[in-house]
Protein backbone atom coordinates (compact mmCIF):
# COMPACT_ATOMS: atom_id res chain seq x y z
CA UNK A 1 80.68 84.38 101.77
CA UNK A 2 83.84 85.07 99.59
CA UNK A 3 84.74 81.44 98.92
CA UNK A 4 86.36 81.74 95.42
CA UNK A 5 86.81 85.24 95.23
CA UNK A 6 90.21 86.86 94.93
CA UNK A 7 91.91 89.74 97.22
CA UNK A 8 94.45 92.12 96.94
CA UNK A 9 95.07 94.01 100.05
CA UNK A 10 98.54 96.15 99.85
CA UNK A 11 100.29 97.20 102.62
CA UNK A 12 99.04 93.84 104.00
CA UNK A 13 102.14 92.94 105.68
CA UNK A 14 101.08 94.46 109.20
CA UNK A 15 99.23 96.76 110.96
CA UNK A 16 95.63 97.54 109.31
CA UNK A 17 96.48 95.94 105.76
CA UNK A 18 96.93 92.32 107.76
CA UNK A 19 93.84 92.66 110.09
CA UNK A 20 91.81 93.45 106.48
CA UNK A 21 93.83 90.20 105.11
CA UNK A 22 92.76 88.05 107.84
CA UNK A 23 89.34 88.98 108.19
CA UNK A 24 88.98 88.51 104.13
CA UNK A 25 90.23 85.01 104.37
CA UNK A 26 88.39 84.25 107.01
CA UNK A 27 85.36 84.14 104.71
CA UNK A 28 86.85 82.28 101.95
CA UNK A 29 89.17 84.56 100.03
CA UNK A 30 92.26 83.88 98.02
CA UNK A 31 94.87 86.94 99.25
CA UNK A 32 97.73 88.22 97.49
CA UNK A 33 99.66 89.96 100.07
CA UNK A 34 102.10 92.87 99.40
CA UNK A 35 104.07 95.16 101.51
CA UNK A 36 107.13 95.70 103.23
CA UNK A 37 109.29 93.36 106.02
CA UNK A 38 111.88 90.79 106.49
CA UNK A 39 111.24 88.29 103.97
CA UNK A 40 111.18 85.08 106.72
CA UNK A 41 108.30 86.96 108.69
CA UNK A 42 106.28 87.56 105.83
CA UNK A 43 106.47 84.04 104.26
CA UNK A 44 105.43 83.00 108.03
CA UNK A 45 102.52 85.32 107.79
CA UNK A 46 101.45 84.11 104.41
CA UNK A 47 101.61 80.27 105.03
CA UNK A 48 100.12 80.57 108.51
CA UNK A 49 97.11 82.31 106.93
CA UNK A 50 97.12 79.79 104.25
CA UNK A 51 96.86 76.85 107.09
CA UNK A 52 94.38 78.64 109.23
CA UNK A 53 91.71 79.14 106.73
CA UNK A 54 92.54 77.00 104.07
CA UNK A 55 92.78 79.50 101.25
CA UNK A 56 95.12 80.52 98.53
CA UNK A 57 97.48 83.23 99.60
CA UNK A 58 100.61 84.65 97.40
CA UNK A 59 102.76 87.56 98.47
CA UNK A 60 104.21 90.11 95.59
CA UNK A 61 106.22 93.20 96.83
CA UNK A 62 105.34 95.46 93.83
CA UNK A 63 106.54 98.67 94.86
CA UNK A 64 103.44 100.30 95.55
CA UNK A 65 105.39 104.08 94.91
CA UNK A 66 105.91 103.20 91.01
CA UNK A 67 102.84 103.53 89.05
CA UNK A 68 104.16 100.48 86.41
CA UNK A 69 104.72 98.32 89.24
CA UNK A 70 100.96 98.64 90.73
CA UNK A 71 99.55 98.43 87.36
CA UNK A 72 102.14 95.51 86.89
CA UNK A 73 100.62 93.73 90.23
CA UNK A 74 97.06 93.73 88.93
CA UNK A 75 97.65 92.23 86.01
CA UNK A 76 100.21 89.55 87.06
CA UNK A 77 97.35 88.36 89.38
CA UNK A 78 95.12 88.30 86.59
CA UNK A 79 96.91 86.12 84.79
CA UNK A 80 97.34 84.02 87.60
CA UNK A 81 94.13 83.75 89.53
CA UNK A 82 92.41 84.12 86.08
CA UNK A 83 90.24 86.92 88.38
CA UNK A 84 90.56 89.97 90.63
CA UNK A 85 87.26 90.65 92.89
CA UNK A 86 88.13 92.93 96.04
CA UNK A 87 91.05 95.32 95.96
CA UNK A 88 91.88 97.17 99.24
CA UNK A 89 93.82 100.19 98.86
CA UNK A 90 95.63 100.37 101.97
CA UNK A 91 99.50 100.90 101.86
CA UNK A 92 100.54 104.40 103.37
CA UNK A 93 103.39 106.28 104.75
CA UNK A 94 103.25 109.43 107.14
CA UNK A 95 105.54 112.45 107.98
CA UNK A 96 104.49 115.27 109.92
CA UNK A 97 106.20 118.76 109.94
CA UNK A 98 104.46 122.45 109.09
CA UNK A 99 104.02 123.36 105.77
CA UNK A 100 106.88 125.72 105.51
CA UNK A 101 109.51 123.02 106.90
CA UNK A 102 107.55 119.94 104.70
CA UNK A 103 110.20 118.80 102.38
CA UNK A 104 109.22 118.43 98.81
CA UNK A 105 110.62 114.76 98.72
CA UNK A 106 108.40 113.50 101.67
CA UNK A 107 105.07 115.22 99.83
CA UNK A 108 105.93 113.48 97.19
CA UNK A 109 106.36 110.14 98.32
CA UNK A 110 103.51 110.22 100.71
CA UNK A 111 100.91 110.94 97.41
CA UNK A 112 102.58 109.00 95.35
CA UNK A 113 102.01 106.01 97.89
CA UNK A 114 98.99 107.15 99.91
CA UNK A 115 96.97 108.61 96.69
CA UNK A 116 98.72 107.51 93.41
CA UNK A 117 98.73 104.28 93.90
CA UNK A 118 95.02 103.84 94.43
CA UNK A 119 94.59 105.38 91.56
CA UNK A 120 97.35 103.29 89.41
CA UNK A 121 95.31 99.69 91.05
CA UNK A 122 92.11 100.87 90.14
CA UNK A 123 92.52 101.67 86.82
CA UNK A 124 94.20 98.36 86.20
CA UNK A 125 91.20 96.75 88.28
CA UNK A 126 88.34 98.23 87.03
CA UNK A 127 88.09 96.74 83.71
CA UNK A 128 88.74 93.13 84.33
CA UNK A 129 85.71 94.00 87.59
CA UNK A 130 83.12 94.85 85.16
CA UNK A 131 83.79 91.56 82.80
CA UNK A 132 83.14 90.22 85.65
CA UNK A 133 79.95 92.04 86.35
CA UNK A 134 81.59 92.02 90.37
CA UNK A 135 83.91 93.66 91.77
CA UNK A 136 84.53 95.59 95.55
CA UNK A 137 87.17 98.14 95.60
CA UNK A 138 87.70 99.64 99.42
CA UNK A 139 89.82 102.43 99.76
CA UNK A 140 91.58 103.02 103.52
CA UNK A 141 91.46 106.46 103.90
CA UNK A 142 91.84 108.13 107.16
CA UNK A 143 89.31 109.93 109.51
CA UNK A 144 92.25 112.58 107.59
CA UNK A 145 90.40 112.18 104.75
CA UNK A 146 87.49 114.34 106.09
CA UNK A 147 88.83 116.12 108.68
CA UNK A 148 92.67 118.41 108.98
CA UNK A 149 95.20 118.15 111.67
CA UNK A 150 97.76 120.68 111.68
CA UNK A 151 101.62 118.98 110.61
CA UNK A 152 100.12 116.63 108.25
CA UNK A 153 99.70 119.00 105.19
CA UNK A 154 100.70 115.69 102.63
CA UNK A 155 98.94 112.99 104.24
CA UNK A 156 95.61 115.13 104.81
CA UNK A 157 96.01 115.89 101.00
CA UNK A 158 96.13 112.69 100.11
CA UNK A 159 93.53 111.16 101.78
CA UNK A 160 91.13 113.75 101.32
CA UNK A 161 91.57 113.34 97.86
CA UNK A 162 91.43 109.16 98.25
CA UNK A 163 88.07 110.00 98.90
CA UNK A 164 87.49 112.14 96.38
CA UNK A 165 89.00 109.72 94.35
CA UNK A 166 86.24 106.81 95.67
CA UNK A 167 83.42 109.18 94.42
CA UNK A 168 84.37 109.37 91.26
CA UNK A 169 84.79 105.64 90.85
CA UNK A 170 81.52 104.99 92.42
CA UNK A 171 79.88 106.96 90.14
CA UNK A 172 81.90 105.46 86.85
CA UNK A 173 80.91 101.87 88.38
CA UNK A 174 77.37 102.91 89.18
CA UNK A 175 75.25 100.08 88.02
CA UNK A 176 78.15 98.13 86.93
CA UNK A 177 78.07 95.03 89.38
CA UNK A 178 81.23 96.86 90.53
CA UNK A 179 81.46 99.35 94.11
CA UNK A 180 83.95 101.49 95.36
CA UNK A 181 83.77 103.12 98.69
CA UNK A 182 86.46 104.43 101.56
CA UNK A 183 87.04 103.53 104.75
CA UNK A 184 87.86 106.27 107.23
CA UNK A 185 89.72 105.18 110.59
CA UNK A 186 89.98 106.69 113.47
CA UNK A 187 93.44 105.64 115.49
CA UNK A 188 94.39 102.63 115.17
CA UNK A 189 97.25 101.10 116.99
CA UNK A 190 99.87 100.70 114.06
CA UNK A 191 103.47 101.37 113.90
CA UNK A 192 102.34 104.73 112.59
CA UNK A 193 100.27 105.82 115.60
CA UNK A 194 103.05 103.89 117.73
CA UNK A 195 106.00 106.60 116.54
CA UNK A 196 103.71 109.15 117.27
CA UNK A 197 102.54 107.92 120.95
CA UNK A 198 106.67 108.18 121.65
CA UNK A 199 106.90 111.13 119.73
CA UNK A 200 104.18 112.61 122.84
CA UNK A 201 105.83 110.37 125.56
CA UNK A 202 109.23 112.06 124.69
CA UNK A 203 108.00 115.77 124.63
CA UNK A 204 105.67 115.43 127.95
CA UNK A 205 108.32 113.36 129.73
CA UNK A 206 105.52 110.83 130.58
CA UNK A 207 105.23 106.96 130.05
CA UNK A 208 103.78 105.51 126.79
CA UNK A 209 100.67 104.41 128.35
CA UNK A 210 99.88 108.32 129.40
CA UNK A 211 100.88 109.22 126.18
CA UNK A 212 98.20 107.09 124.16
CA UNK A 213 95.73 108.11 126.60
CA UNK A 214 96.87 112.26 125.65
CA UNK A 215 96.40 111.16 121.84
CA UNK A 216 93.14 109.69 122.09
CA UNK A 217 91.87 112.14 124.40
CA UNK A 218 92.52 114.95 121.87
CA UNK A 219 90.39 113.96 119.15
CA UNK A 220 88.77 110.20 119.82
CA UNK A 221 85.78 110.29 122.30
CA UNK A 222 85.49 106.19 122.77
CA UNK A 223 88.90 107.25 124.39
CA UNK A 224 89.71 103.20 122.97
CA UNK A 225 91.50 102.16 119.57
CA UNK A 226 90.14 101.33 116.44
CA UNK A 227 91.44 97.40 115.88
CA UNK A 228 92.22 96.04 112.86
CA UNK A 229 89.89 92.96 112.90
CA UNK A 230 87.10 95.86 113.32
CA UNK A 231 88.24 97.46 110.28
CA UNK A 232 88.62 94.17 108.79
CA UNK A 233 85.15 93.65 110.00
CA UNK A 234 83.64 96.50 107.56
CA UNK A 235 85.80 95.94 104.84
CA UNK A 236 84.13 92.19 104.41
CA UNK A 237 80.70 94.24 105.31
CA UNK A 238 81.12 96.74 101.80
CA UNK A 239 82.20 93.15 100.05
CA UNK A 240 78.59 91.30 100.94
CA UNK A 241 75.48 91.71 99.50
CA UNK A 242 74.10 94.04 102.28
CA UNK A 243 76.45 96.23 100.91
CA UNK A 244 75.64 96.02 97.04
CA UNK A 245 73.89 99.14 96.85
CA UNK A 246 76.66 101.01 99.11
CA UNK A 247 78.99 102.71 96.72
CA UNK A 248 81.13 106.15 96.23
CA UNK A 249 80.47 107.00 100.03
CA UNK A 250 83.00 107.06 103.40
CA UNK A 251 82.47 105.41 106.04
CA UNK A 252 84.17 106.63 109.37
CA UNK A 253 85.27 104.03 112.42
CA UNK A 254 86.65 106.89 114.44
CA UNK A 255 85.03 106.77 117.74
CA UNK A 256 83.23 109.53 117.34
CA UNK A 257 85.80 111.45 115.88
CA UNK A 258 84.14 112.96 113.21
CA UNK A 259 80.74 113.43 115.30
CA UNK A 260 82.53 116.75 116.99
């Protein structure tokens, strides 16, 4: 379905970003992968894609916290796939604390990352998307991005306004050839939701098993985790032709989350 098309997903190194990745080249994508890690492990991840489905896939680590560098990203795989078609949004950071203890330093980081950055790759994207007269921009928000939880003043900011941000996009692209739309998980299993499982498991004095359990309990009714092949999954949906008419909207994979 995607044979010939070109993908950037950032924050593609693990977690969420990867699953996306996988599932893109899957059906026939050339990836550029970016994100953090030891360098070995990440040139293992990109070649063993590479092999599995017989596509193109790069890696740049464009610091996705400087707006030059994400800007700098598109455009260096411009010039070198000659193309850009889908570009997942995905790289995040979290910290937690209440708003009178949040450090200044952390908000900024986590919208300059989480928000700014979206904003930076799009805006670099968007013009080369309609020459094309295609384009599929998917934005990974966060079920946070529609709904609060209390200790996450930045990264409920930011993602609320990611979707914001996908709105306004959709409606600049409207007609365009080009989409833009957001993708809302629920919890996923990621090295994100891991710290805070042990976060749980070391305040309760229980095991971490007990303590995933408490976590989805609280707010997930499938009482499961989102995976990132599922998420994957609906990110290649919004890049198919079902999905051409799908644009400036948010979709939730939250277990019911958002259904309360």
């Amino acid at each position: 379905m995607l044979k010939g098309k070109v993908a950037i997903v950032t924050g593609s190194t693990s977690g969420i970003g990867l699953g996306i990745a996988k599932e893109l080249a899957k059906l026939g994508a050339g990836l550029v992968l970016n994100g953090l890690g030891d360098a070995r492990e990440i040139e293992a991840i990109r070649t063993g894609i590479e092999r599995e489905h017989g596509v193109r896939v790069v890696y740049d680590g464009a610091d996705m916290s400087k707006a030059d560098a994400v800007r700098g990203l598109i455009a260096a795989i411009v010039e070198r796939f000659g193309r850009i078609d889908i570009l997942v949004n995905n790289a995040g950071i979290q910290f937690t604390a209440p708003v009178e203890d949040f450090p200044a330093a952390k908000w900024n980081a986590i919208l300059d990352i989480n928000l700014s950055a979206a904003f930076h790759g799009i805006a670099a994207a968007v013009p080369q998307m309609r020459r094309q007269r295609w384009g599929r921009i998917v934005n990974i928000a966060s079920t946070h991005g529609l709904v609060a939880s209390s200790h996450k003043a930045a990264y409920v900011a930011a993602k609320h306004g990611l979707v914001g941000l996908t709105k306004v996009v959709g409606l600049e692209t409207a007609g365009s050839g080009v989409t833009c739309n957001a993708v809302c998980p629920g919890w996923v299993r990621t090295p994100l939701v891991e710290k805070q499982i042990s976060d749980i498991a070391a305040q309760r004095g229980i095991d971490q098993r007990e303590a995933a359990k408490e976590l989805l309990a609280e707010k997930q009714p499938s009482l499961d985790f989102v995976s990132p092949s599922q998420l994957g999954g609906t990110v290649a949906f919004l890049c198919s032709p079902a999905a051409d008419q799908i644009t400036g909207t948010a979709i939730s994979v939250d277990g019911g989350w958002t259904a309360q």
